[in-house]
PDB file of N, CA and C in Angstrom:
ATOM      1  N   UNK A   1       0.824  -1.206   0.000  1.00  0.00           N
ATOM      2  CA  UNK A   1       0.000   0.000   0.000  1.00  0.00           C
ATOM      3  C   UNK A   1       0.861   1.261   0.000  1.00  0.00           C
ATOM      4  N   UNK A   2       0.413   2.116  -0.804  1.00  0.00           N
ATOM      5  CA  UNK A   2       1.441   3.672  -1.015  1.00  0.00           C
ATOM      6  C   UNK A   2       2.827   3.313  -2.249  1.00  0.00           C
ATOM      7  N   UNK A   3       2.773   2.178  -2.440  1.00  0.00           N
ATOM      8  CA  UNK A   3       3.676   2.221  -3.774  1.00  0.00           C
ATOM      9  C   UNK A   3       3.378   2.688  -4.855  1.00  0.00           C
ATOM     10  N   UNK A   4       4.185   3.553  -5.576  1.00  0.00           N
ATOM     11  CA  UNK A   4       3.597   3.941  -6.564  1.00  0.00           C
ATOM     12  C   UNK A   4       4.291   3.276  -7.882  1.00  0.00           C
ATOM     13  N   UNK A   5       3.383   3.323  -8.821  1.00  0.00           N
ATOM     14  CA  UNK A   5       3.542   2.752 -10.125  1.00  0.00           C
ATOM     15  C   UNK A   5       3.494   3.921 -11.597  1.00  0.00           C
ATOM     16  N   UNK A   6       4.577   4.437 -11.433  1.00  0.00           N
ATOM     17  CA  UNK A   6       4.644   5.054 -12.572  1.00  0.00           C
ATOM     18  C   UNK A   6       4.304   4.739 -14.068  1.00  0.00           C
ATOM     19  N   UNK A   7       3.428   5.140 -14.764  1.00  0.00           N
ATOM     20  CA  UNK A   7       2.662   4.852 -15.926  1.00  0.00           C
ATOM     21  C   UNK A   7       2.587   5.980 -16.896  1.00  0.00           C
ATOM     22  N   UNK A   8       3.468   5.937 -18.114  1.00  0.00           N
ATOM     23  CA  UNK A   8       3.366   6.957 -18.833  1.00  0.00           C
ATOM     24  C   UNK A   8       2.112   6.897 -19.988  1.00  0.00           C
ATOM     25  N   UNK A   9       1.713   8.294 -20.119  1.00  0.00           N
ATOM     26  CA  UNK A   9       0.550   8.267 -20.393  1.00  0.00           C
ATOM     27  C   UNK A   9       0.623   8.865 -22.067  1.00  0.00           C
ATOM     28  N   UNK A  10      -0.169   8.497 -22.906  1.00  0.00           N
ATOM     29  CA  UNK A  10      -1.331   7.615 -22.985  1.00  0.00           C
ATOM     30  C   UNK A  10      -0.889   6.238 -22.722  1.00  0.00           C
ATOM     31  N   UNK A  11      -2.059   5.312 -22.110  1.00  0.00           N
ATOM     32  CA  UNK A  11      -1.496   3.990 -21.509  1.00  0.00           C
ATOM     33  C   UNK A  11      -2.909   3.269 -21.790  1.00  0.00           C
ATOM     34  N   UNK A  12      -3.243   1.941 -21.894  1.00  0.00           N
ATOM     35  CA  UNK A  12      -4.170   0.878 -22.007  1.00  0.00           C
ATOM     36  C   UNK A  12      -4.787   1.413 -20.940  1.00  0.00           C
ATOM     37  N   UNK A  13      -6.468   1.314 -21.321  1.00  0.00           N
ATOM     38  CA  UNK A  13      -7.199   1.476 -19.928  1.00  0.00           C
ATOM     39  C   UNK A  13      -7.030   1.129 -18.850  1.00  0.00           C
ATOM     40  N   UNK A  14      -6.553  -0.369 -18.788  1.00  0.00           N
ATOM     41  CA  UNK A  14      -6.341  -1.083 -17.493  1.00  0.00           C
ATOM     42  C   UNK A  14      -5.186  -0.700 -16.781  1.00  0.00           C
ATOM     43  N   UNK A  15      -4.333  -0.527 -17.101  1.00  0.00           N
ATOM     44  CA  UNK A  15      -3.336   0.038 -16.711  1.00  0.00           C
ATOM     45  C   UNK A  15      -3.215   0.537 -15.103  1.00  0.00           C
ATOM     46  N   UNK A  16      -3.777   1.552 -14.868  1.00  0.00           N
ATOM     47  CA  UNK A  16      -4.037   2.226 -13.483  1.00  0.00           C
ATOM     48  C   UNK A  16      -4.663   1.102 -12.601  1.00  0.00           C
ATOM     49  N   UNK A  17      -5.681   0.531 -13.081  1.00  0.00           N
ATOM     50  CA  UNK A  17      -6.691  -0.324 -12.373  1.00  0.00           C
ATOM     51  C   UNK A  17      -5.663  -1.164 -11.838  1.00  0.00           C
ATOM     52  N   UNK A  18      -4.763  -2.157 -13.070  1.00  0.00           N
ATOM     53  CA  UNK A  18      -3.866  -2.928 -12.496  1.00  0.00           C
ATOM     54  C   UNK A  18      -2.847  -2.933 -11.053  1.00  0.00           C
ATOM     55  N   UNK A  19      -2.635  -1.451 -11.248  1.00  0.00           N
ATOM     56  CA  UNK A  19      -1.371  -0.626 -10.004  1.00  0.00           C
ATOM     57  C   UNK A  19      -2.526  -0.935  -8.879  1.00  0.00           C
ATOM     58  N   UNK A  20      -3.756  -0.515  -8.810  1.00  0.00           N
ATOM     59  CA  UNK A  20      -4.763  -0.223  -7.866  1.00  0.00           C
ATOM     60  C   UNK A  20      -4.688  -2.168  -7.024  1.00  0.00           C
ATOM     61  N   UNK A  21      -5.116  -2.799  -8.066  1.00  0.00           N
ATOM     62  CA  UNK A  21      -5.693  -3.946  -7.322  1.00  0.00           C
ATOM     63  C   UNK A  21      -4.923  -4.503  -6.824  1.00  0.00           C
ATOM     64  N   UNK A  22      -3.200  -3.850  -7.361  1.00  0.00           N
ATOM     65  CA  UNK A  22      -2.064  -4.716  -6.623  1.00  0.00           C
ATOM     66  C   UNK A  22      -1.533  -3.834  -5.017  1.00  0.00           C
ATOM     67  N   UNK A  23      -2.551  -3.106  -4.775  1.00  0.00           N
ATOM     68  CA  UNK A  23      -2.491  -2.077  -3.878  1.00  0.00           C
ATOM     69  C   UNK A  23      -1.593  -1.401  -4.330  1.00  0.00           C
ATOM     70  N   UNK A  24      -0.952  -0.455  -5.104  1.00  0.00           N
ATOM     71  CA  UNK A  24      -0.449   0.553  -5.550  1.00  0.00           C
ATOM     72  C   UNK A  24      -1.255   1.845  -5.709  1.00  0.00           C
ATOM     73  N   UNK A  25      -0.459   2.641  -6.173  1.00  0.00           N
ATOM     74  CA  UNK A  25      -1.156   4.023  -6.313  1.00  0.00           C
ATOM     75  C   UNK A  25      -0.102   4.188  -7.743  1.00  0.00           C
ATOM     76  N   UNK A  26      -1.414   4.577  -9.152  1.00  0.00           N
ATOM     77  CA  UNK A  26      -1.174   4.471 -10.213  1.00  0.00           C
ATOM     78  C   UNK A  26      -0.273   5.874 -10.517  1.00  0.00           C
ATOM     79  N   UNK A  27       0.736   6.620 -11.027  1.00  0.00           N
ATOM     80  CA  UNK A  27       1.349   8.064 -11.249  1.00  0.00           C
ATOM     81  C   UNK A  27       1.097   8.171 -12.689  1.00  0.00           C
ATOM     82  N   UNK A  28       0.169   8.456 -13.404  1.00  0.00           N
ATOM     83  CA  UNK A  28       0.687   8.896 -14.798  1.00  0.00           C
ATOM     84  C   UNK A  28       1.482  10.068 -15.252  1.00  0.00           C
ATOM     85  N   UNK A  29       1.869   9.612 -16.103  1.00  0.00           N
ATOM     86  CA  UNK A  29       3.114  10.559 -16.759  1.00  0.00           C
ATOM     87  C   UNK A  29       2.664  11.381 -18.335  1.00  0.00           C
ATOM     88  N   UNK A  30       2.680  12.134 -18.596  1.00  0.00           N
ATOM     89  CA  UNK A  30       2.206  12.923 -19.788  1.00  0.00           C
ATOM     90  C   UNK A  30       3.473  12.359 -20.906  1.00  0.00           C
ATOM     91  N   UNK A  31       3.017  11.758 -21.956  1.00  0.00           N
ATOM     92  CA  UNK A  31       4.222  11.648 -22.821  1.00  0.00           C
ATOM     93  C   UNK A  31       3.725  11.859 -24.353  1.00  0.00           C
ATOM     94  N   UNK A  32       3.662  13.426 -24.370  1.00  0.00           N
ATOM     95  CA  UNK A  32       2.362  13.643 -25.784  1.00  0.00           C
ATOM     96  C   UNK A  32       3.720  13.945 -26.813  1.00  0.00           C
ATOM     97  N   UNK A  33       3.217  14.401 -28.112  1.00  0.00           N
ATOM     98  CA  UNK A  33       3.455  14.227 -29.412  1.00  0.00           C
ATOM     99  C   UNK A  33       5.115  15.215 -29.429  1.00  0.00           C
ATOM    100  N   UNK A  34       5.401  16.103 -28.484  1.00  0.00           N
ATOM    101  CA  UNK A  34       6.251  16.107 -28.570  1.00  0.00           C
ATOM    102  C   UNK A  34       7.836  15.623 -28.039  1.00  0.00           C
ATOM    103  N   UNK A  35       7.298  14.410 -27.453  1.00  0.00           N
ATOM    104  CA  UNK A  35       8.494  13.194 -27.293  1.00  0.00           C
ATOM    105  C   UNK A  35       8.152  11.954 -28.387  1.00  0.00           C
ATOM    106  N   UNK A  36       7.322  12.344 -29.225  1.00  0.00           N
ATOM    107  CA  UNK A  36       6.635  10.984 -29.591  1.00  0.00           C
ATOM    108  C   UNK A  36       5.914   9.927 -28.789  1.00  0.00           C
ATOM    109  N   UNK A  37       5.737  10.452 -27.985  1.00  0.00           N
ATOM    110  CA  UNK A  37       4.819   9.758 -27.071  1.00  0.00           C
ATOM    111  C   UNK A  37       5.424   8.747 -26.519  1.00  0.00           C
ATOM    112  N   UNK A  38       6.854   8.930 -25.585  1.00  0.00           N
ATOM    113  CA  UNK A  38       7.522   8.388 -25.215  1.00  0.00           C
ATOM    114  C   UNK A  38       7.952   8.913 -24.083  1.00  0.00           C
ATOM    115  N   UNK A  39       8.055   8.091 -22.960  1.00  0.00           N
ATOM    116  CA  UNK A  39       8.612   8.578 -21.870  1.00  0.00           C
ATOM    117  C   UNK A  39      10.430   8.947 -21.794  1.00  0.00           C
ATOM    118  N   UNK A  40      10.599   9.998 -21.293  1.00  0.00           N
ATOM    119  CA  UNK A  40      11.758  10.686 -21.984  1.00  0.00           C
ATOM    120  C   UNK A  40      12.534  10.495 -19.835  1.00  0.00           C
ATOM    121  N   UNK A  41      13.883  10.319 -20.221  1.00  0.00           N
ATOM    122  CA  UNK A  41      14.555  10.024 -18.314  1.00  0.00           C
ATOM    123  C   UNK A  41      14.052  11.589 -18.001  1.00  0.00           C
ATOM    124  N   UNK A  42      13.671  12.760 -18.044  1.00  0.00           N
ATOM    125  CA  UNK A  42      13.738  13.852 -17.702  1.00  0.00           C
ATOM    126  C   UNK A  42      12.072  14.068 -16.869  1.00  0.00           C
ATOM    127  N   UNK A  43      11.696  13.211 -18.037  1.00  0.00           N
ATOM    128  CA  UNK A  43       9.788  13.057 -17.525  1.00  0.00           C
ATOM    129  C   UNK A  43      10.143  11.823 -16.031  1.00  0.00           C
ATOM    130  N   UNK A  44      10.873  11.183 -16.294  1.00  0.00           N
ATOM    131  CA  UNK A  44      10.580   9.825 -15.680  1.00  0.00           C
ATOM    132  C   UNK A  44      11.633  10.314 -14.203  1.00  0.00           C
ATOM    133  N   UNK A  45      12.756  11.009 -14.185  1.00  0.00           N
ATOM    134  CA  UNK A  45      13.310  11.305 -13.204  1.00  0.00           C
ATOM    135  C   UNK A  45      12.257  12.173 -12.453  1.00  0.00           C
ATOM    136  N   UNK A  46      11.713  13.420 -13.071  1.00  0.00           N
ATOM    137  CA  UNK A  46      10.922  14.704 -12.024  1.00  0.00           C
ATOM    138  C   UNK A  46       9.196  13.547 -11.245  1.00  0.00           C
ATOM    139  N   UNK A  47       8.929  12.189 -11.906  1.00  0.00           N
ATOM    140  CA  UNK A  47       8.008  11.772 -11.334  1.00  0.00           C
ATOM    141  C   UNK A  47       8.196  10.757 -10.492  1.00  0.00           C
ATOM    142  N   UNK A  48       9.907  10.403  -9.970  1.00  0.00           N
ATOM    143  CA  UNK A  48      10.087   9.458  -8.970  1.00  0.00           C
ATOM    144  C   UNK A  48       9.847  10.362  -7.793  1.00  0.00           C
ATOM    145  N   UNK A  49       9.167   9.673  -6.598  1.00  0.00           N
ATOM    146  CA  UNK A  49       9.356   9.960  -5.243  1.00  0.00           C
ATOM    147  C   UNK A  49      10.229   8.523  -4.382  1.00  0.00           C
ATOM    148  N   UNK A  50      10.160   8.873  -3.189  1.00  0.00           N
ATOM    149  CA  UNK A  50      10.368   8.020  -2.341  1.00  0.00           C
ATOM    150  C   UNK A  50       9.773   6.667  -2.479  1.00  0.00           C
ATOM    151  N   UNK A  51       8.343   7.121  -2.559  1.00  0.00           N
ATOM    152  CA  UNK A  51       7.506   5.930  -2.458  1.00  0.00           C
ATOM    153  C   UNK A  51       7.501   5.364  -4.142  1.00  0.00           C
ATOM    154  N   UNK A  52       7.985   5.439  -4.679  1.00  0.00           N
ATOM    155  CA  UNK A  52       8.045   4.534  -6.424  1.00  0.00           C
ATOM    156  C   UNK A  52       8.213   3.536  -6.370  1.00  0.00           C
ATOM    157  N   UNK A  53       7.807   2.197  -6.807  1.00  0.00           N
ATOM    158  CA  UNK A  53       8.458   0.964  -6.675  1.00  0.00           C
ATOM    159  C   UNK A  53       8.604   0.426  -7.885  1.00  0.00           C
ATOM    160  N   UNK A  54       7.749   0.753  -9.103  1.00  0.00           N
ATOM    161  CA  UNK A  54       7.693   0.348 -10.239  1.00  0.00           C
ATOM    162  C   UNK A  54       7.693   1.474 -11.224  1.00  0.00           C
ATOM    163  N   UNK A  55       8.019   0.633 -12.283  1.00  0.00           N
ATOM    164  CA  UNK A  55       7.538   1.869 -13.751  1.00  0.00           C
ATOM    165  C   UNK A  55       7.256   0.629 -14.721  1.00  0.00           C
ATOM    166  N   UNK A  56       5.980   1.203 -15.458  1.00  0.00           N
ATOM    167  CA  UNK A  56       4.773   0.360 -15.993  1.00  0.00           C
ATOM    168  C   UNK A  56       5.288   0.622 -17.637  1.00  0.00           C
ATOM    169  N   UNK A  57       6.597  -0.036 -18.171  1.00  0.00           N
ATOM    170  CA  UNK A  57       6.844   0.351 -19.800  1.00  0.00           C
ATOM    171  C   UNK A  57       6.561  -0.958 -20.396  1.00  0.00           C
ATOM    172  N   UNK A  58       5.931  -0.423 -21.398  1.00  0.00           N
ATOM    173  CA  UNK A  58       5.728  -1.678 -22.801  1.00  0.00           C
ATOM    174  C   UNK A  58       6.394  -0.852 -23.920  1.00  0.00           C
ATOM    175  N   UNK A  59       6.964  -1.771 -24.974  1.00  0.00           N
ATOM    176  CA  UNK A  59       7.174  -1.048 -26.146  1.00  0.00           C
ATOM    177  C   UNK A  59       6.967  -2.380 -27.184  1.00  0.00           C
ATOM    178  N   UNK A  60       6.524  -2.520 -28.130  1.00  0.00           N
ATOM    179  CA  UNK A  60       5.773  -1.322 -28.530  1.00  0.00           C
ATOM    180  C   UNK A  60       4.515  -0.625 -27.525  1.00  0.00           C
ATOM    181  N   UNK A  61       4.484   0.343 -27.529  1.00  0.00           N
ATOM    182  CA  UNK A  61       3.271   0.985 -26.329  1.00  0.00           C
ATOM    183  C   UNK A  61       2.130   0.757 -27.197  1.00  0.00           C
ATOM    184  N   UNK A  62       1.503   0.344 -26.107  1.00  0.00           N
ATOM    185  CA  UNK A  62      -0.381   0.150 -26.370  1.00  0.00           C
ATOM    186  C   UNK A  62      -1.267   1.210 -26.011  1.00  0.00           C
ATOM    187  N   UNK A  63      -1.466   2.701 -26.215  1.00  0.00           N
ATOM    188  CA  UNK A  63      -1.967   2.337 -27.940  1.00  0.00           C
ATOM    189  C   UNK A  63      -1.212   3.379 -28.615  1.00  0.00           C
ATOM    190  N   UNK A  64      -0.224   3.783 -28.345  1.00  0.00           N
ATOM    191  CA  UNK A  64       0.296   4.561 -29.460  1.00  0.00           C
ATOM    192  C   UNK A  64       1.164   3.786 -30.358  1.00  0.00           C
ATOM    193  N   UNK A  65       1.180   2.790 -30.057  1.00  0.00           N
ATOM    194  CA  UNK A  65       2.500   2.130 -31.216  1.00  0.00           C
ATOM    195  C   UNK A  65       3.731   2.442 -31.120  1.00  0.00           C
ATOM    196  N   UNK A  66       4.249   3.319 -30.017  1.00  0.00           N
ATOM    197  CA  UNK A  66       5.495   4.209 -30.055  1.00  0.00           C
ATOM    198  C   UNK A  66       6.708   2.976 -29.473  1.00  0.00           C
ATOM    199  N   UNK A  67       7.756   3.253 -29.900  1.00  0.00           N
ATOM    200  CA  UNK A  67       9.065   2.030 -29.822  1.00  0.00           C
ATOM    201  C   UNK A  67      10.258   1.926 -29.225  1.00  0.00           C
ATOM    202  N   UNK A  68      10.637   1.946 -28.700  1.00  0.00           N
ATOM    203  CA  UNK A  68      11.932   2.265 -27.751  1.00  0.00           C
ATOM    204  C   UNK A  68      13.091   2.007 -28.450  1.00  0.00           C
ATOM    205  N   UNK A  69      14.069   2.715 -28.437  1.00  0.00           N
ATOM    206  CA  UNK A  69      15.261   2.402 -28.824  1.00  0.00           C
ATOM    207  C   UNK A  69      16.110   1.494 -27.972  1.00  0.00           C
ATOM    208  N   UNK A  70      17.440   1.308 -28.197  1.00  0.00           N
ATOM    209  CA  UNK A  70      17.759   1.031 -27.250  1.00  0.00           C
ATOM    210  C   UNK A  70      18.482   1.793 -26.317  1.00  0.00           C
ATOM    211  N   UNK A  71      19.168   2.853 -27.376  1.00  0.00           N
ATOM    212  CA  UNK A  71      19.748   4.131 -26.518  1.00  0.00           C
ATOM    213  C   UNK A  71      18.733   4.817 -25.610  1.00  0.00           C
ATOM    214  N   UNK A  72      17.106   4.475 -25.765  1.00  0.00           N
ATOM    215  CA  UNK A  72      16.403   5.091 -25.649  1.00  0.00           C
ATOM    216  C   UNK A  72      15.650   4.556 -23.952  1.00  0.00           C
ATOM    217  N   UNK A  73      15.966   3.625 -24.284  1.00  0.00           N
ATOM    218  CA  UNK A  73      15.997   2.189 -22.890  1.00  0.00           C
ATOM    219  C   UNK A  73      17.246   2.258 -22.184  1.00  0.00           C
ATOM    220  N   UNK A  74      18.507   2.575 -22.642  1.00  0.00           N
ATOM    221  CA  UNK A  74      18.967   2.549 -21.447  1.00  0.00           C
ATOM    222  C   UNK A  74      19.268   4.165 -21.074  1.00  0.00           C
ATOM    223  N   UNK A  75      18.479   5.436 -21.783  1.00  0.00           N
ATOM    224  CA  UNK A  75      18.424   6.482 -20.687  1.00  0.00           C
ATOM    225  C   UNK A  75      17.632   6.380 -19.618  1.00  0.00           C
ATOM    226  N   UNK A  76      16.399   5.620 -20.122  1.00  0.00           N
ATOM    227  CA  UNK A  76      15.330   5.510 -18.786  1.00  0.00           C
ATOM    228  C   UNK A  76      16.310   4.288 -17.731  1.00  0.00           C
ATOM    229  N   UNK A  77      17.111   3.420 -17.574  1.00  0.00           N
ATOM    230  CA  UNK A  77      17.127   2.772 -17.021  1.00  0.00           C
ATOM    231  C   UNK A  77      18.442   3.594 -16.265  1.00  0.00           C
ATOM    232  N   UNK A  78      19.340   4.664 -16.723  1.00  0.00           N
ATOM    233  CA  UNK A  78      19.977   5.329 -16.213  1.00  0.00           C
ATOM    234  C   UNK A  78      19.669   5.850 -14.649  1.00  0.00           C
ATOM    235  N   UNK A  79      18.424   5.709 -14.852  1.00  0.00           N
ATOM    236  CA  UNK A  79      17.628   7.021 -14.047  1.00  0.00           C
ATOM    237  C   UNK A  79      17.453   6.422 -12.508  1.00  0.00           C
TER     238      UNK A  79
END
């Protein structure tokens, strides 16, 4: 309870629900058209707190289709 699950947004409906039923607390993240709709380490660093335990990435992302690189995967994993 109080973990949070970072979820960049736009994200599959279920998504949040999922964080919820696992007792989490869902964080979405804004990741609109000018990242390509990709969570960028700059978005993903300013939305860690203390309490973070997860971050909720798919690629290809559902539903934007958007794709990760790999340079692009390991800035977020920098973080």
């Amino acid at each position: 309870p109080g973990d949070e699950v970072i979820i960049p947004a736009p994200y599959w409906v279920s998504y949040p629900d999922m964080a919820l039923m696992a007792g989490g607390t869902p964080v979405p993240v804004a990741c609109g058209p000018n990242a390509n709709y990709k969570l960028t380490p700059e978005a993903l660093e300013a939305a860690i707190t203390p309490n973070t335990k997860w971050l909720l990435l798919n690629s290809p992302s559902n539903p934007t289709g958007a794709a990760y690189t790999k340079e692009e995967l390991r800035g977020l994993a920098d973080v």
